[in-house]
PDB file of N, CA and C in Angstrom:
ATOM      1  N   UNK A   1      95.018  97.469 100.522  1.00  0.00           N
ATOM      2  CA  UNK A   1      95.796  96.611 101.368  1.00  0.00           C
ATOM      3  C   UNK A   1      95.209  95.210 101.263  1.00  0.00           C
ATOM      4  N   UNK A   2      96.277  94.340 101.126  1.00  0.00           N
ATOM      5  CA  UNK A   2      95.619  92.777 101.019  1.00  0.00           C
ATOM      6  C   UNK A   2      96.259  92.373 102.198  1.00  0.00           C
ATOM      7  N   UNK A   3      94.395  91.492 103.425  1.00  0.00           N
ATOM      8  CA  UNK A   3      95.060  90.824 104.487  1.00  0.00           C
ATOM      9  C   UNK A   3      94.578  89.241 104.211  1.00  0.00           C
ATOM     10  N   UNK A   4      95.499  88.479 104.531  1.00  0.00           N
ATOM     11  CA  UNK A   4      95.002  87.026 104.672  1.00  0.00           C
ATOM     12  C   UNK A   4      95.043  86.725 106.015  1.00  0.00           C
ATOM     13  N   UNK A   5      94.664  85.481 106.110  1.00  0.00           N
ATOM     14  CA  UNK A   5      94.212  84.775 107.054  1.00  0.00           C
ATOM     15  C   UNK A   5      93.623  85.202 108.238  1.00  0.00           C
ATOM     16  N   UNK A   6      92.900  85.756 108.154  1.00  0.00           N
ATOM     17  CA  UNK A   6      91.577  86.351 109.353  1.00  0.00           C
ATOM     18  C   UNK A   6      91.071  85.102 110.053  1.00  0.00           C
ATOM     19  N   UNK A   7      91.534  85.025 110.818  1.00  0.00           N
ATOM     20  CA  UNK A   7      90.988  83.901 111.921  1.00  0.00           C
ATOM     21  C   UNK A   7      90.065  84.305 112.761  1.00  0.00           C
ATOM     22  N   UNK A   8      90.282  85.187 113.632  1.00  0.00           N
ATOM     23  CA  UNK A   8      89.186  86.042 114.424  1.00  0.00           C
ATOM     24  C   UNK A   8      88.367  86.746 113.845  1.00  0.00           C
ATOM     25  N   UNK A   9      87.282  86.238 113.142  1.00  0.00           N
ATOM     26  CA  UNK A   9      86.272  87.108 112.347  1.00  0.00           C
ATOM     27  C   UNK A   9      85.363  88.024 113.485  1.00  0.00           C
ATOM     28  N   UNK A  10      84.872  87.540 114.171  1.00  0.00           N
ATOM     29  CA  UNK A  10      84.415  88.285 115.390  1.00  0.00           C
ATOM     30  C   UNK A  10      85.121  89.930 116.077  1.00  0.00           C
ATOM     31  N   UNK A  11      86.391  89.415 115.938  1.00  0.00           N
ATOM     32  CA  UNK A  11      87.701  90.425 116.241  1.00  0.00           C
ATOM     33  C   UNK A  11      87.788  91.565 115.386  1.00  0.00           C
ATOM     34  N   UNK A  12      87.799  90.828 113.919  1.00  0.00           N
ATOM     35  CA  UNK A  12      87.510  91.732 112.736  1.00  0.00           C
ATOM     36  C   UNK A  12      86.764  92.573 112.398  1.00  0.00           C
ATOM     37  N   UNK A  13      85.627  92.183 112.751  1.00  0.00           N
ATOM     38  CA  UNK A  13      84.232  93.222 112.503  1.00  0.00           C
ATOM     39  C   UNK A  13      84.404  94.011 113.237  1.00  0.00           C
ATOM     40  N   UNK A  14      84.417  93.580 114.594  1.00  0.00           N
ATOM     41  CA  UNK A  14      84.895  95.117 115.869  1.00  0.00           C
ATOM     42  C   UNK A  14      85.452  96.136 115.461  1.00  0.00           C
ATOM     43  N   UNK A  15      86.781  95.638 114.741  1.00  0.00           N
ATOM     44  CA  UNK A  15      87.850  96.648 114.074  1.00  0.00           C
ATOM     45  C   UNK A  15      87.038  97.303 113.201  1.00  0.00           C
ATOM     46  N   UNK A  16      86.184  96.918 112.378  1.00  0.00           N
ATOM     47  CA  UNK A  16      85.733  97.252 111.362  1.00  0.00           C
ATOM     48  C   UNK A  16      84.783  98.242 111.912  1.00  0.00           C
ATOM     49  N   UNK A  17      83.679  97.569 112.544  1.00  0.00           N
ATOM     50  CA  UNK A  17      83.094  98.984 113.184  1.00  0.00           C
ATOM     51  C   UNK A  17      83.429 100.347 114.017  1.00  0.00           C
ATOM     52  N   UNK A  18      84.986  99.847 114.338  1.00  0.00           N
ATOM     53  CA  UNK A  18      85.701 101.293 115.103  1.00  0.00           C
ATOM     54  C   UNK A  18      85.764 102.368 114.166  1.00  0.00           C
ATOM     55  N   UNK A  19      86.051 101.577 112.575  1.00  0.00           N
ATOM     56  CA  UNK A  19      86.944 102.674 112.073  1.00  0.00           C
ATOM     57  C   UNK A  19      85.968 104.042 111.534  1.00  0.00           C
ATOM     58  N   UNK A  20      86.253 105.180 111.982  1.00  0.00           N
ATOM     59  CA  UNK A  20      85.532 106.301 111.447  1.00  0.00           C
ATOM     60  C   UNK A  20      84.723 106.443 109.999  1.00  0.00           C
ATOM     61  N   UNK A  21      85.893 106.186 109.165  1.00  0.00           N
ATOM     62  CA  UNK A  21      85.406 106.513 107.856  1.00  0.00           C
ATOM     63  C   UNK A  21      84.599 104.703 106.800  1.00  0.00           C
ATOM     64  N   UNK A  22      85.177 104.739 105.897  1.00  0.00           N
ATOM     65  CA  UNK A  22      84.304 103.657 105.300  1.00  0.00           C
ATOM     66  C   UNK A  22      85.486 102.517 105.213  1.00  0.00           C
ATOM     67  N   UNK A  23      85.412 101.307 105.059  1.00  0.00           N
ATOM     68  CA  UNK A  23      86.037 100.643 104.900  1.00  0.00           C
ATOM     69  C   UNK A  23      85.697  99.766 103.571  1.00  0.00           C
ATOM     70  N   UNK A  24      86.132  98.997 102.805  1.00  0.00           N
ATOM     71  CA  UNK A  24      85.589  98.673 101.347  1.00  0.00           C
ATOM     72  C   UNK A  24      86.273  97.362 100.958  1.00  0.00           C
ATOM     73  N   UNK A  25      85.517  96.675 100.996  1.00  0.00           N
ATOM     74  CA  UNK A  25      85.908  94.862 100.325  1.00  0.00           C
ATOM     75  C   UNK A  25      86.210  95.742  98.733  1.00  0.00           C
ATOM     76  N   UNK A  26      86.922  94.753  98.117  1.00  0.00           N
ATOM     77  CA  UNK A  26      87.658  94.954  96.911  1.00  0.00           C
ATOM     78  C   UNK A  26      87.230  93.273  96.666  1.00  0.00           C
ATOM     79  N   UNK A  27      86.235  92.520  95.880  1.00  0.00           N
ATOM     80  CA  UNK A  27      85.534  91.483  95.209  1.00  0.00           C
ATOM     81  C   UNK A  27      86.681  90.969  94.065  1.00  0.00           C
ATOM     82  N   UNK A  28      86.620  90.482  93.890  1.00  0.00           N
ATOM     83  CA  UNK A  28      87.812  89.174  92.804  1.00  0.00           C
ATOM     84  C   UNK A  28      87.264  90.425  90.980  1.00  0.00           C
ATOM     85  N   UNK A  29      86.045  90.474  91.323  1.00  0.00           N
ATOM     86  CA  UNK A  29      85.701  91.019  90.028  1.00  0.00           C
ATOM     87  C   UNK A  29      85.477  92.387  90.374  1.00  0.00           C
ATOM     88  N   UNK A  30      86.139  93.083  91.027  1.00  0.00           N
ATOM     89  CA  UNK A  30      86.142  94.874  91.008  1.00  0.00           C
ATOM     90  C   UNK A  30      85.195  95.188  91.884  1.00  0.00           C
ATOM     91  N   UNK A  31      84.421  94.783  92.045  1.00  0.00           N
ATOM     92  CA  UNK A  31      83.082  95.629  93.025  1.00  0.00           C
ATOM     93  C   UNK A  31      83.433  96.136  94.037  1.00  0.00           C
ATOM     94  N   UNK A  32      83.399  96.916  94.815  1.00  0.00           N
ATOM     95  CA  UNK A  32      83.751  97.393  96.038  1.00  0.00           C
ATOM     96  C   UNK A  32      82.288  97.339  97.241  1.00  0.00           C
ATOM     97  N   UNK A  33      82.430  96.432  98.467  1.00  0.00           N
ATOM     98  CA  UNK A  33      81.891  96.978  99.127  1.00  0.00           C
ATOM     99  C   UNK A  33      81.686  97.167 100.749  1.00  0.00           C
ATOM    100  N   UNK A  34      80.813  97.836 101.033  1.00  0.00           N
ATOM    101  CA  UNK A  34      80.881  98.857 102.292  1.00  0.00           C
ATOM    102  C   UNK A  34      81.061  97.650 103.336  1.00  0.00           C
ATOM    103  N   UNK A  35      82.469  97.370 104.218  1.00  0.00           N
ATOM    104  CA  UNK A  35      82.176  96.630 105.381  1.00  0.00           C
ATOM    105  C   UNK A  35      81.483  97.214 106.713  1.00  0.00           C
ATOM    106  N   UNK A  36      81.527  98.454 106.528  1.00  0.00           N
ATOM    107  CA  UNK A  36      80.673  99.164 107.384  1.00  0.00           C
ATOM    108  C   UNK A  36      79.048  98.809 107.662  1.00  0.00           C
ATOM    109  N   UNK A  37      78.640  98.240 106.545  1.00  0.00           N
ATOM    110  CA  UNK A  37      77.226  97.890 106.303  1.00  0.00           C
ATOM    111  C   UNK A  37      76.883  96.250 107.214  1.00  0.00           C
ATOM    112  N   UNK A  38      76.167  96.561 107.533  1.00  0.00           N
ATOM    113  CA  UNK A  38      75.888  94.862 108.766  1.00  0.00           C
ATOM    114  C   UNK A  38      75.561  94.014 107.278  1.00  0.00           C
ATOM    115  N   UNK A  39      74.885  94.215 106.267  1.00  0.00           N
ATOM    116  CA  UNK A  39      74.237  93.433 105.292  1.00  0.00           C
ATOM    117  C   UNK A  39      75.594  92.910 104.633  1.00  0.00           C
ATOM    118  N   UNK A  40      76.493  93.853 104.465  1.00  0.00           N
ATOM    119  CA  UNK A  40      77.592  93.273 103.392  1.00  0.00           C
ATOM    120  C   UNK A  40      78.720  92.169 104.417  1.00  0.00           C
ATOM    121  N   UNK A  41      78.562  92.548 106.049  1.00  0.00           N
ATOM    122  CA  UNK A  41      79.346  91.964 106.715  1.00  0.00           C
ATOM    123  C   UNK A  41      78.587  90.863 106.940  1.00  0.00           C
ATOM    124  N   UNK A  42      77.232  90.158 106.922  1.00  0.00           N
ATOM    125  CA  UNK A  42      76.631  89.198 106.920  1.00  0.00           C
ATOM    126  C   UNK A  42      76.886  88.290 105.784  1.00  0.00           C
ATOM    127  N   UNK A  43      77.222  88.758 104.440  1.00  0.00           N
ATOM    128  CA  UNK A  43      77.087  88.406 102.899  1.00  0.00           C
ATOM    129  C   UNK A  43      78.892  87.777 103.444  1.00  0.00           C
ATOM    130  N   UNK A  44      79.506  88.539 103.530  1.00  0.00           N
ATOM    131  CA  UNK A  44      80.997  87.623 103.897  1.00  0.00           C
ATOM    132  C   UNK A  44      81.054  86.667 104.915  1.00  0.00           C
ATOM    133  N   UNK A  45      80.597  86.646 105.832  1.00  0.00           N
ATOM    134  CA  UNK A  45      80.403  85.880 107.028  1.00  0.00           C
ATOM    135  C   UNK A  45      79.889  84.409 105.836  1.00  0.00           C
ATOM    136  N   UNK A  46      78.813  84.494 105.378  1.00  0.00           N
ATOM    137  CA  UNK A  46      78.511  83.621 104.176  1.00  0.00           C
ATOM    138  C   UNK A  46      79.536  83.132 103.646  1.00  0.00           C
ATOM    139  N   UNK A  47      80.615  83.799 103.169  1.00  0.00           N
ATOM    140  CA  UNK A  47      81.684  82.953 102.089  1.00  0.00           C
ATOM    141  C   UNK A  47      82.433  82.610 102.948  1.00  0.00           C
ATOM    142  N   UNK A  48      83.065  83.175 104.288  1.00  0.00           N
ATOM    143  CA  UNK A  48      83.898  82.847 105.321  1.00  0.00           C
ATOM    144  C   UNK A  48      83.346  81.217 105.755  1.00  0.00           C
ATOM    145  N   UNK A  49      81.902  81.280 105.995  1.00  0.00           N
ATOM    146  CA  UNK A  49      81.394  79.513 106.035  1.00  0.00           C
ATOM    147  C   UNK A  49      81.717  78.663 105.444  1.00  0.00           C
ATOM    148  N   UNK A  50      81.838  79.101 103.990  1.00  0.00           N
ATOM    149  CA  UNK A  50      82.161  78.148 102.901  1.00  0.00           C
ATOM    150  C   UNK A  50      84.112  78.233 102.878  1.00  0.00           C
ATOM    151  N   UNK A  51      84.425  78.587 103.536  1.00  0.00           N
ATOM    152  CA  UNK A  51      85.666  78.617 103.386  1.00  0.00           C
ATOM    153  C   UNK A  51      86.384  78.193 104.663  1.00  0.00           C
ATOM    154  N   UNK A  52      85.784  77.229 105.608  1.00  0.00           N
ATOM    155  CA  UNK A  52      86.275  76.497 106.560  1.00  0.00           C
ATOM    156  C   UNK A  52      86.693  77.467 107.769  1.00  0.00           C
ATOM    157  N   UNK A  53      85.466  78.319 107.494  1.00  0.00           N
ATOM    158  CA  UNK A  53      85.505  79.570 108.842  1.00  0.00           C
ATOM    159  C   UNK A  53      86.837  80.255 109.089  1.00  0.00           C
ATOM    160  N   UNK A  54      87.554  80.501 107.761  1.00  0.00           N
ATOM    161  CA  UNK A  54      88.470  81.585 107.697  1.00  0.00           C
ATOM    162  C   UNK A  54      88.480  82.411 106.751  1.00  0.00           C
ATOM    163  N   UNK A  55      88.797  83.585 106.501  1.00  0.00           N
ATOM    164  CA  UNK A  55      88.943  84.373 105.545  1.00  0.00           C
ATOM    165  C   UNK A  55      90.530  83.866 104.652  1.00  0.00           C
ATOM    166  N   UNK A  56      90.487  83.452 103.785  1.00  0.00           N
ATOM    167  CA  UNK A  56      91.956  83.366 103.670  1.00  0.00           C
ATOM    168  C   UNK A  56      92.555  84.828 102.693  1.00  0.00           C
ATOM    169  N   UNK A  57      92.370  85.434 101.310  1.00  0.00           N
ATOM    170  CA  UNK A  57      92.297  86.793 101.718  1.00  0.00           C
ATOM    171  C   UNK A  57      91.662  88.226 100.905  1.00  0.00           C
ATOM    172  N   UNK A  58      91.801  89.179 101.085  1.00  0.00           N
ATOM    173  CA  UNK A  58      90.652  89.651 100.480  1.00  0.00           C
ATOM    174  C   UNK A  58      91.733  91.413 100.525  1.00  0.00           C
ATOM    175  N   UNK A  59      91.102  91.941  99.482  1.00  0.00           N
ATOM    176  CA  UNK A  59      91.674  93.447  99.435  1.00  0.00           C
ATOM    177  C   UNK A  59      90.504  94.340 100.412  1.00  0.00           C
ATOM    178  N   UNK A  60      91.457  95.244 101.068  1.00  0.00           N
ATOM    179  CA  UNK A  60      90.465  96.120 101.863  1.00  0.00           C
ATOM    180  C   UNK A  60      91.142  97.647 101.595  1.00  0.00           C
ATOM    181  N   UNK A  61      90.797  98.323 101.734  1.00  0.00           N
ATOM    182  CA  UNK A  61      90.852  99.999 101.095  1.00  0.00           C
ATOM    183  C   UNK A  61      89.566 100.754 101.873  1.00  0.00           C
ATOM    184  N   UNK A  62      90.949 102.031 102.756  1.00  0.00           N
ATOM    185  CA  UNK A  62      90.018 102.416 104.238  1.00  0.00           C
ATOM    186  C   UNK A  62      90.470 103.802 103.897  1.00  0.00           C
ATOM    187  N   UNK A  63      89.132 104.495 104.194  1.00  0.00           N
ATOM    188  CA  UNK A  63      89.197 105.759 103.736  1.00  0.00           C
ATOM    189  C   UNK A  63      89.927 106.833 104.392  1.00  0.00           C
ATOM    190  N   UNK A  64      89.441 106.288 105.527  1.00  0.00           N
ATOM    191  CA  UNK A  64      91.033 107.161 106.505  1.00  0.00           C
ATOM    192  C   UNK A  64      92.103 106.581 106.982  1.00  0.00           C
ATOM    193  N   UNK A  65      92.854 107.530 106.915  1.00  0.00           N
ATOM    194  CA  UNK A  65      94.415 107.102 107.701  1.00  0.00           C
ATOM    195  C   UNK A  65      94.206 106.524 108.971  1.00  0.00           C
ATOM    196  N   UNK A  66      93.607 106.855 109.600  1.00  0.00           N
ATOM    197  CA  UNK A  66      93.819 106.282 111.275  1.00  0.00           C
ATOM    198  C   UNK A  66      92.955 104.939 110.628  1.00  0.00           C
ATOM    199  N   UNK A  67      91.637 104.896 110.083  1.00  0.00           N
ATOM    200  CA  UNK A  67      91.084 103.664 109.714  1.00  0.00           C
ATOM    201  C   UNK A  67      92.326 102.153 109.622  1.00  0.00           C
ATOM    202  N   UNK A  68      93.265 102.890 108.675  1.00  0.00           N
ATOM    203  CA  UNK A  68      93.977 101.822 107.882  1.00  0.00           C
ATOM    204  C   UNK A  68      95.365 101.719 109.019  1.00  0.00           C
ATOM    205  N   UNK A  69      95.736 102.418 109.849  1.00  0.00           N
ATOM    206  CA  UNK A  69      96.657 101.907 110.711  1.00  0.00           C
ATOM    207  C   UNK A  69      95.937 101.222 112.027  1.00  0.00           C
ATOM    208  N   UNK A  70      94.572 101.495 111.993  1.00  0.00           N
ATOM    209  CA  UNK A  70      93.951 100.657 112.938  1.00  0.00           C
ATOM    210  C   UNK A  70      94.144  98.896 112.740  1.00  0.00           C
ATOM    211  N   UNK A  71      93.470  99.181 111.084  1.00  0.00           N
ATOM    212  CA  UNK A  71      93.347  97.928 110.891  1.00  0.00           C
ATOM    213  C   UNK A  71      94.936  96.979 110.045  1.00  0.00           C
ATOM    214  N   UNK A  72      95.784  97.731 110.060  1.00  0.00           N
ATOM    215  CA  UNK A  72      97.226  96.755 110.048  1.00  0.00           C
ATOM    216  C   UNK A  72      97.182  96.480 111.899  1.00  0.00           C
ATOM    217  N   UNK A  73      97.194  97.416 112.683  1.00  0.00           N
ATOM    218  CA  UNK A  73      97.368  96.901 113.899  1.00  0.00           C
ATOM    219  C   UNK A  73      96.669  95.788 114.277  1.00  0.00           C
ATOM    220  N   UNK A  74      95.277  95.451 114.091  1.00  0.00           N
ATOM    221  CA  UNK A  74      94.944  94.193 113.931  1.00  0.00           C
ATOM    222  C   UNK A  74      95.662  93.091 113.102  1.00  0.00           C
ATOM    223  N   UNK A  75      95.882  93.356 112.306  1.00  0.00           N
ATOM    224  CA  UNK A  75      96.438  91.952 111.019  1.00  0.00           C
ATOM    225  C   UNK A  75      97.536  91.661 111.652  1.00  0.00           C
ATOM    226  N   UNK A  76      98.648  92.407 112.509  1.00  0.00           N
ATOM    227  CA  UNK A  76      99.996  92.581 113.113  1.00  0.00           C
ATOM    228  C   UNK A  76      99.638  92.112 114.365  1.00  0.00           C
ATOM    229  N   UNK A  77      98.943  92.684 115.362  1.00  0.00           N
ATOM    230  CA  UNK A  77      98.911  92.163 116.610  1.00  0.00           C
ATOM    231  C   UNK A  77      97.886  91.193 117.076  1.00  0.00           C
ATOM    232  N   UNK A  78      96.899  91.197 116.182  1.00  0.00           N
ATOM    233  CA  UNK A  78      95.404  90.210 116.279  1.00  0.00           C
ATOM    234  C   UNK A  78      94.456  91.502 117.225  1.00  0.00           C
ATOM    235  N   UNK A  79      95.042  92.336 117.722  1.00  0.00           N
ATOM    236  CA  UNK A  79      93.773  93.269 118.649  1.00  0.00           C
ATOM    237  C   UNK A  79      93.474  94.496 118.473  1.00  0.00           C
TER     238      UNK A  79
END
């Protein structure tokens, strides 16, 4: 799933830490990795700086079903 414009990064991570199973950045060059991990969610928070404190957008791929309707309900409602 590709989301853009993440404004509420704060909001985001929450979501991110609800979701049961793994959640997975998809990198410009293939890499996949764990947003579940505080280290990899620190490493984006990094490019989100350089990018005028927004995400503008990024592929995400969630291992469970409830994971991934959690997180459209965010991208759709912001909560």
């Amino acid at each position: 799933m590709k989301v853009c414009n993440i404004q509420d990064i704060d909001k985001f991570f929450q979501v991110i830490d609800a979701c049961k199973g793994d959640v997975l950045l998809v990198t410009g060059e293939g890499d996949r990795l764990n947003l579940k991990s505080k280290l990899t969610q620190y490493v984006s928070l990094a490019k989100v700086f350089s990018s005028n404190g927004e995400i503008p957008e990024m592929e995400l791929i969630a291992d469970n079903e409830e994971d991934m309707a959690r997180l459209i309900e965010f991208m759709v409602r912001g909560d």
